[in-house]
Structures are given as C-alpha cells and as structure tokens.
C-alpha atoms as a PDB file:
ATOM      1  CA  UNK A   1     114.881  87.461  71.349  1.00  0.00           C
ATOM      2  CA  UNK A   2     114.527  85.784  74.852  1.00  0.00           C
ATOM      3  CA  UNK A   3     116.951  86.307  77.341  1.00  0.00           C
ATOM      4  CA  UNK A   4     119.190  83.202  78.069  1.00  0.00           C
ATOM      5  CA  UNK A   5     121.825  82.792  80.654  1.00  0.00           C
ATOM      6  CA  UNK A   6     124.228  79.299  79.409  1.00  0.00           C
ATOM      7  CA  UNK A   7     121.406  77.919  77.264  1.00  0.00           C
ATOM      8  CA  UNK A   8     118.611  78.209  79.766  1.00  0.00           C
ATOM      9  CA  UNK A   9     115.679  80.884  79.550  1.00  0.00           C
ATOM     10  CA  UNK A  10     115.263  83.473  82.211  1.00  0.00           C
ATOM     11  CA  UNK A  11     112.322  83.805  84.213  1.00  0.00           C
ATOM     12  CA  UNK A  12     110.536  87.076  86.070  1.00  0.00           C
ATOM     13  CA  UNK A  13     108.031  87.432  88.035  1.00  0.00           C
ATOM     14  CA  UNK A  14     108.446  91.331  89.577  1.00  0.00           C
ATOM     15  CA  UNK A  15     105.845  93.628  90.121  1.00  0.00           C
ATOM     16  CA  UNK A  16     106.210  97.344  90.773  1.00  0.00           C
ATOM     17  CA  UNK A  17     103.570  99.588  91.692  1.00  0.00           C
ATOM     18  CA  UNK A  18     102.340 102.736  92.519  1.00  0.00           C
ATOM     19  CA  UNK A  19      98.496 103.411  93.872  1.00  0.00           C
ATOM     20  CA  UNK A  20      96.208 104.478  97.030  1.00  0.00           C
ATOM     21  CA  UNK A  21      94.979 102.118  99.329  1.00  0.00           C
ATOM     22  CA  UNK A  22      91.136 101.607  99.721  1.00  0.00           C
ATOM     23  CA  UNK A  23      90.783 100.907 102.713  1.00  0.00           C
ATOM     24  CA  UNK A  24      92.338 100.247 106.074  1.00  0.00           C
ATOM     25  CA  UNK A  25      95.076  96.824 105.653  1.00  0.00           C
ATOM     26  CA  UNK A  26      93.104  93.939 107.088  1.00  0.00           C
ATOM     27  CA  UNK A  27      95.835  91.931 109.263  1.00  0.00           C
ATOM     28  CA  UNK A  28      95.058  88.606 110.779  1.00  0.00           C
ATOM     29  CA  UNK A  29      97.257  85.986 112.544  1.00  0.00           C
ATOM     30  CA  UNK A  30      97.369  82.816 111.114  1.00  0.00           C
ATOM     31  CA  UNK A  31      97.112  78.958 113.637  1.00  0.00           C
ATOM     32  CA  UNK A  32     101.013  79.009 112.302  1.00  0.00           C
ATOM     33  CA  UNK A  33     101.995  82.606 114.060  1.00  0.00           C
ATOM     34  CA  UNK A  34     102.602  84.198 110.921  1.00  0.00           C
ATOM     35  CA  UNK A  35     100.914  87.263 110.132  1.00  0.00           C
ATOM     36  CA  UNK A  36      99.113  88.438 106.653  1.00  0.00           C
ATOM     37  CA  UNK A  37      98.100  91.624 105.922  1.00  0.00           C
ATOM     38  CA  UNK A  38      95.604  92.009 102.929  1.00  0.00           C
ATOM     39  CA  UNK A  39      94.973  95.608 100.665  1.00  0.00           C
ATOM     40  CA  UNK A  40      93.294  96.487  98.094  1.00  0.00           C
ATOM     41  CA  UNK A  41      95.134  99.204  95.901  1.00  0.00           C
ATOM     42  CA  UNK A  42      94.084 101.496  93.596  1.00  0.00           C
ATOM     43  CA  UNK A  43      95.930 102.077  90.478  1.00  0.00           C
ATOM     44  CA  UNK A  44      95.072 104.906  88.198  1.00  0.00           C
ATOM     45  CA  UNK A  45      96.184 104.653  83.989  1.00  0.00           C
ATOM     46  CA  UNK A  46      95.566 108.269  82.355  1.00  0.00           C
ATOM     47  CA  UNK A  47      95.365 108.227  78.533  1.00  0.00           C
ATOM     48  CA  UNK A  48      93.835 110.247  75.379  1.00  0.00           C
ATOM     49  CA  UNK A  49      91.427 108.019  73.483  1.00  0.00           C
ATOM     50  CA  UNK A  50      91.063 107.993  69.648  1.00  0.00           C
ATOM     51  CA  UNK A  51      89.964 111.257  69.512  1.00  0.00           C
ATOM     52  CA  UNK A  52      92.530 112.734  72.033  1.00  0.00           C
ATOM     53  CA  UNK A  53      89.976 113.386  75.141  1.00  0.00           C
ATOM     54  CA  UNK A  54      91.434 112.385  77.989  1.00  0.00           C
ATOM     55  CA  UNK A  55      90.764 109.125  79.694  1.00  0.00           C
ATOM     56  CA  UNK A  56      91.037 107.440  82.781  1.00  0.00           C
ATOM     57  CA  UNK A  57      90.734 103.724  84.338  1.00  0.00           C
ATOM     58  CA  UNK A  58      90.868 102.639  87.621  1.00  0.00           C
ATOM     59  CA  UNK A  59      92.483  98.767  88.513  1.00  0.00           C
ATOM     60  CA  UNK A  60      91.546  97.508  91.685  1.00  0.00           C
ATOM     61  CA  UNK A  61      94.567  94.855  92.892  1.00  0.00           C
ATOM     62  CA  UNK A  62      94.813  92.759  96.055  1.00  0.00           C
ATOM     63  CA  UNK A  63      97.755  92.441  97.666  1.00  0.00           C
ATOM     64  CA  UNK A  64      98.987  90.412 100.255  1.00  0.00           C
ATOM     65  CA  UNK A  65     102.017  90.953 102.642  1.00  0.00           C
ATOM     66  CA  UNK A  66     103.394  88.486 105.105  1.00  0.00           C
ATOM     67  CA  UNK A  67     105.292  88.448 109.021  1.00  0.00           C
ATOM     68  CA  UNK A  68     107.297  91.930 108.921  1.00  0.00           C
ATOM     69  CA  UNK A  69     106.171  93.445 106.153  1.00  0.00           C
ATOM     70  CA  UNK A  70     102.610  92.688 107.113  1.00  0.00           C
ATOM     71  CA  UNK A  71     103.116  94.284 110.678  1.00  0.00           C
ATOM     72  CA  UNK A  72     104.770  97.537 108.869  1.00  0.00           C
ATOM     73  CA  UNK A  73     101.712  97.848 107.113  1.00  0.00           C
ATOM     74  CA  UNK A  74      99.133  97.078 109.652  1.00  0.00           C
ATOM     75  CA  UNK A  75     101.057  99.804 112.317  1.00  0.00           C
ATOM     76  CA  UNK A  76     101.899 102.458 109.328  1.00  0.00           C
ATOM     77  CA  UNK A  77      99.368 102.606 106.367  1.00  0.00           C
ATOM     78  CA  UNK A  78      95.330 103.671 106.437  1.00  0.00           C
ATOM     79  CA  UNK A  79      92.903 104.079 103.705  1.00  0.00           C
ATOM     80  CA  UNK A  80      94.018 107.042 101.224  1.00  0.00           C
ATOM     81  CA  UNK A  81      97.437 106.569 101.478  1.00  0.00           C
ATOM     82  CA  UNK A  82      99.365 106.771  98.585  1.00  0.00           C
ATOM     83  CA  UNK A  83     102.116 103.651  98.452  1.00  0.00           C
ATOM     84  CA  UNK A  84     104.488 101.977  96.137  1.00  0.00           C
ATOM     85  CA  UNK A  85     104.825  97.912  96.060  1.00  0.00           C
ATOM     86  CA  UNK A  86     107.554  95.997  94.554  1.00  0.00           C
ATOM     87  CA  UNK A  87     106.619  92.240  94.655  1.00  0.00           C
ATOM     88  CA  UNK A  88     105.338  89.591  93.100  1.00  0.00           C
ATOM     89  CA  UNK A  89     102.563  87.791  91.737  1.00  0.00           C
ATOM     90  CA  UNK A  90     100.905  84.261  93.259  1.00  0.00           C
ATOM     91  CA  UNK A  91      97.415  82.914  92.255  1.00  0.00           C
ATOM     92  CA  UNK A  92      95.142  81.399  94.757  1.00  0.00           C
ATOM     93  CA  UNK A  93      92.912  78.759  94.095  1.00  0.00           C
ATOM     94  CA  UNK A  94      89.914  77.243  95.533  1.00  0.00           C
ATOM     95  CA  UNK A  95      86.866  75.400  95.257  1.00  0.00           C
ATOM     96  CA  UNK A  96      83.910  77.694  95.504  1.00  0.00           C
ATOM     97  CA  UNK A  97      81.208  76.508  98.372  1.00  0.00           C
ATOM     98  CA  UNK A  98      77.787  74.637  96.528  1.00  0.00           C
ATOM     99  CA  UNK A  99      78.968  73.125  93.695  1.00  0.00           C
ATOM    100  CA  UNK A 100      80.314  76.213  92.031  1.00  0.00           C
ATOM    101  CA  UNK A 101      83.404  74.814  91.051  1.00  0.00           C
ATOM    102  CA  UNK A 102      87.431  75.994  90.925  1.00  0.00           C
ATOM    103  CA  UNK A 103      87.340  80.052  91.474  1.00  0.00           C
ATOM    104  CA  UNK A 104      91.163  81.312  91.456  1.00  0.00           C
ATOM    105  CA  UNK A 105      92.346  85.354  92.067  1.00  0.00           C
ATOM    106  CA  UNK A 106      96.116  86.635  90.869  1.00  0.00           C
ATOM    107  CA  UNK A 107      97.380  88.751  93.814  1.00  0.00           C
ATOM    108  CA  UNK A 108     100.464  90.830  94.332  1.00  0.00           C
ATOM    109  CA  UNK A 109     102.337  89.157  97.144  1.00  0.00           C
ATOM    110  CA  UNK A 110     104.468  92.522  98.175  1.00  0.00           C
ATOM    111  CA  UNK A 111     108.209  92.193  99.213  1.00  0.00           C
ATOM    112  CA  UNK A 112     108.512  95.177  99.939  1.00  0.00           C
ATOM    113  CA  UNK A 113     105.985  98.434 101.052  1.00  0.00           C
ATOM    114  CA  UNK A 114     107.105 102.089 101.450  1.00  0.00           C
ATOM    115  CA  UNK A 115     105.434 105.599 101.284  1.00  0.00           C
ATOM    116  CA  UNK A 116     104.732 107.545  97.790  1.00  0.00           C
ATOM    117  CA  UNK A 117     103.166 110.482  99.050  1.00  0.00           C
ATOM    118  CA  UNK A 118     104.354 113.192 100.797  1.00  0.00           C
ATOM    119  CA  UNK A 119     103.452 113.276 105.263  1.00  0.00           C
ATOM    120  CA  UNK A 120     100.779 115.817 104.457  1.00  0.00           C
ATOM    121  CA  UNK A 121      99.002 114.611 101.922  1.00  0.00           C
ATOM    122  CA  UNK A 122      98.463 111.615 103.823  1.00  0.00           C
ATOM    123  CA  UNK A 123      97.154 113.322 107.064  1.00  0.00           C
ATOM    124  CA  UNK A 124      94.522 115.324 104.698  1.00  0.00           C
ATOM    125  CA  UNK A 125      93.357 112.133 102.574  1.00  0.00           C
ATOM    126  CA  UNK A 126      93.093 109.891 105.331  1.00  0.00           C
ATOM    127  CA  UNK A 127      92.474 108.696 109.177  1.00  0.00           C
ATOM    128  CA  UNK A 128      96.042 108.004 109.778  1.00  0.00           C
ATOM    129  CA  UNK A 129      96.601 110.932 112.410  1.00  0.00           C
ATOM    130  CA  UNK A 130      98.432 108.725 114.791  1.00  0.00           C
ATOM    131  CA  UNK A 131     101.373 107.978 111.692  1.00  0.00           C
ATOM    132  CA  UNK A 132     104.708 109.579 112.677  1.00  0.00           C
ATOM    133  CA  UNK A 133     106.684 108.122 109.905  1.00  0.00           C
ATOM    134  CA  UNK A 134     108.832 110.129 107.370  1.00  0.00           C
ATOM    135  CA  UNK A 135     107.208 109.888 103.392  1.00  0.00           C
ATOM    136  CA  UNK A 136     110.112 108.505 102.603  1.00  0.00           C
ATOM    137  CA  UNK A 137     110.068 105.517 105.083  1.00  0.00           C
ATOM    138  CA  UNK A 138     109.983 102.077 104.102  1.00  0.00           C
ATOM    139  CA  UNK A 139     109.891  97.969 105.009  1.00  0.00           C
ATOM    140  CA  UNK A 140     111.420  95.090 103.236  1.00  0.00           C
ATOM    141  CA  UNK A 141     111.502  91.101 103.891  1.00  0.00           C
ATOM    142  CA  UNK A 142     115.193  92.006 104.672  1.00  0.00           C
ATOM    143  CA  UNK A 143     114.443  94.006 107.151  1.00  0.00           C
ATOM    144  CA  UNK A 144     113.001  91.286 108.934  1.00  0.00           C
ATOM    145  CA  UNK A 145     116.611  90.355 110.589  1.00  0.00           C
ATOM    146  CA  UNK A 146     116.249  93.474 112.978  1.00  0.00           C
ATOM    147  CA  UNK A 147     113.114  93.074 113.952  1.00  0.00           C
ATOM    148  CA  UNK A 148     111.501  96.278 113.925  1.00  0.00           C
ATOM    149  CA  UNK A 149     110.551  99.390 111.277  1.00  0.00           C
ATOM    150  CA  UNK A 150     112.872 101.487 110.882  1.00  0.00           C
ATOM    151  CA  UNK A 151     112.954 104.945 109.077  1.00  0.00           C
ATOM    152  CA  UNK A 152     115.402 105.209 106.279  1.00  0.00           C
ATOM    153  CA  UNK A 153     116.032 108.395 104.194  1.00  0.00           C
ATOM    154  CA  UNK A 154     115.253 108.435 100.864  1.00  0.00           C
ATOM    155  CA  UNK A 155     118.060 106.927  98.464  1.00  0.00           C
ATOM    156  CA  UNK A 156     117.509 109.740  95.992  1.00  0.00           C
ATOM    157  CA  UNK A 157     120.224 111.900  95.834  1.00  0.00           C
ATOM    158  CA  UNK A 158     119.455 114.383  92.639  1.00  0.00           C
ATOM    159  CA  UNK A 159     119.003 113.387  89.019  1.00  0.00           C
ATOM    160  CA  UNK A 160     122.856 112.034  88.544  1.00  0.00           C
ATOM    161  CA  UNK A 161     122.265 109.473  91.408  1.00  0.00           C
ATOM    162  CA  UNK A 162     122.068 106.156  90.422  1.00  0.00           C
ATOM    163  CA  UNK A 163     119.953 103.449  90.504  1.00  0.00           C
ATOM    164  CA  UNK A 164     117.100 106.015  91.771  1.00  0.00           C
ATOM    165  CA  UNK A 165     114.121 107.497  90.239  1.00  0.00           C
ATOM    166  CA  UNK A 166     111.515 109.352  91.038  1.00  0.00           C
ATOM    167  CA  UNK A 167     108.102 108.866  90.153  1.00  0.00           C
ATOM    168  CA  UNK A 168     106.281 110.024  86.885  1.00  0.00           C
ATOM    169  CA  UNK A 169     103.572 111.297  88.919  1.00  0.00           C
ATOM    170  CA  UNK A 170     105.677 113.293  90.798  1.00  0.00           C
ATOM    171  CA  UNK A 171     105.336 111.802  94.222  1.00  0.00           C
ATOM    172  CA  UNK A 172     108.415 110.958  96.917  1.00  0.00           C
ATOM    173  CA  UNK A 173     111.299 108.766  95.253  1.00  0.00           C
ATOM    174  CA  UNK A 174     111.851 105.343  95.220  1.00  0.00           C
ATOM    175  CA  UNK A 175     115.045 103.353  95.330  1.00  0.00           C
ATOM    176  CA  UNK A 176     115.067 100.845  92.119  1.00  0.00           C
ATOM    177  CA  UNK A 177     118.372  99.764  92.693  1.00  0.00           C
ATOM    178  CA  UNK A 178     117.371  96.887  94.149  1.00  0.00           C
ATOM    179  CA  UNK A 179     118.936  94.855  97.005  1.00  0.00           C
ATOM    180  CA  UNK A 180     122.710  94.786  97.641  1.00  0.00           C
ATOM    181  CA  UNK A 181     124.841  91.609  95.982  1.00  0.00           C
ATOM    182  CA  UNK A 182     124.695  88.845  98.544  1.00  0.00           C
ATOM    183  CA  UNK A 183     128.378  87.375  99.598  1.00  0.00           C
ATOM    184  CA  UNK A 184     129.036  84.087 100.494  1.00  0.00           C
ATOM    185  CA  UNK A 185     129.124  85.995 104.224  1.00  0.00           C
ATOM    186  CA  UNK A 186     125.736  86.250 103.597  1.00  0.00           C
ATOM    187  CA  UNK A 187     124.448  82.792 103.105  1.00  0.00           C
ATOM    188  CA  UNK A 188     122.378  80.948 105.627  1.00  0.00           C
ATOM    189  CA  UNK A 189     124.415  77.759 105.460  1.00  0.00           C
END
C-alpha cells in the first residue's frame, strides 16, 4: 500500500551510495559563478548466479555536485577514492548535434559527499598525497552557511547508537540520521 500523508501520496527521490571514483572530479565555473563538479563513480553489486559461482557487476554513475559541495570535492577527493553520496536524481536533456535527435542521461545530483574508506587506503589507491582530511570527514549543502570544509568526527558511536550504521562492506561509518528538524528559527523568511 502507498504511503499517504492526509489523502495525498508521498513522493522520494533519495539516493544513497557507496563506490570509488574513476577519475579525478572535473570542476568548472559556470558564466553564473556557481561551481559544478562532475564524477563518475564506480559501484560494485557481488552476487552468486544460478549455480552459486560468484558474480560481480560494475555500474558506472555520473554525478554532479554544485557551489560548496562541488569545491569540497574538487580540494578533497582523487581518482580511487572510496566515497559515499546521499542525493538525488535529475535527468538532463538535450538535442544531440546533426540531426541525431533528443539524447537525455539520469545523474545523481549529490547533497551531500563524505569519505568511505579509511586515510590509508586512499593514499595507496590513489594520487591524493596532498589530502589531510580525516576518513571520516564530510560536506553537506548545509554546510554551505560557514563557508568552508570542515572536519567532523564520525557520528558512530558503537552498535546501540542511533540513527548510525556502518557499512556492509565494512568501510568508515556513515551518519543516516539525516539532517536535524528545522524550527521556525530556522526559516529564511
């Protein structure tokens, strides 16, 4: 049964993943200021088959991240690195060049970017020796109001604590909480 809040239907569009990058963020500025960072992540699904052999498949997913989040991940993340995204999805659209009619790509648009590996692993898998950040480090939309990345320690506190997890694959934790309850101190008007 659908969910329904006073006789209207819900709607979700989330997106929550874990995978290495491919390759180094490409980050542009746009003729508005705003700044766009584009990756390409690699997302790994492990299964048995029919016959119980083990299998694996590899999804290859763009994602885009805009203004703060964008600069967090052009100054922190290189090819290797192991992230997690929480976001969510937008299609672009065009018209391809020649007569080759409407072409359109689903993307992650990420809301927020933060570390899933541990500092190590990252300096041996990639060319990110300048990175200084802690595994556990992260960068949100809301983080925008300061200005600047900030290290935050992990939100995992042991199995009892709640609203964490940590990851099946055994990599750093992840809050999944979600953000605080807005007050009406909190509104913009």
């Amino acid at each position: 049964m659908p969910f329904k809040e006073a006789g209207k239907m819900l709607e979700l569009n989330k997106v929550f993943l874990i995978g290495n990058l491919t390759q180094k963020p490409d980050a542009r500025m746009l003729a508005s200021g705003d700044l766009v960072a584009e990756l390409r992540l690699a997302v790994n699904r492990r299964y048995k088959n029919r016959d119980g052999q083990p299998q694996e498949e590899t999804l290859f997913i763009q994602v885009e991240a805009w203004k703060t989040v964008a600069k967090f991940c052009q100054d922190w993340l290189a090819k290797g690195r192991r992230i997690f995204v929480e976001g969510r999805l937008k299609m672009d659209t065009w018209e391809a060049k020649e007569g080759g009619g409407k072409r359109s790509v689903i993307k992650v648009v990420a809301e927020r970017v933060q570390f899933a590996d541990s500092r190590a692993a990252a300096d041996s898998s990639s060319d990110a020796g300048e990175m200084d950040a802690s595994a556990n480090s992260s960068y949100t939309e809301r983080d925008a109001s300061s200005g600047s990345f900030s290290r935050k320690p992990s939100p995992y506190q042991g199995p009892s604590a709640e609203g964490t997890s940590r990851p099946a694959s055994g990599g750093q934790p992840f809050n999944t909480a979600g953000p605080p309850a807005s007050t009406d101190d909190d509104l913009p008007f």
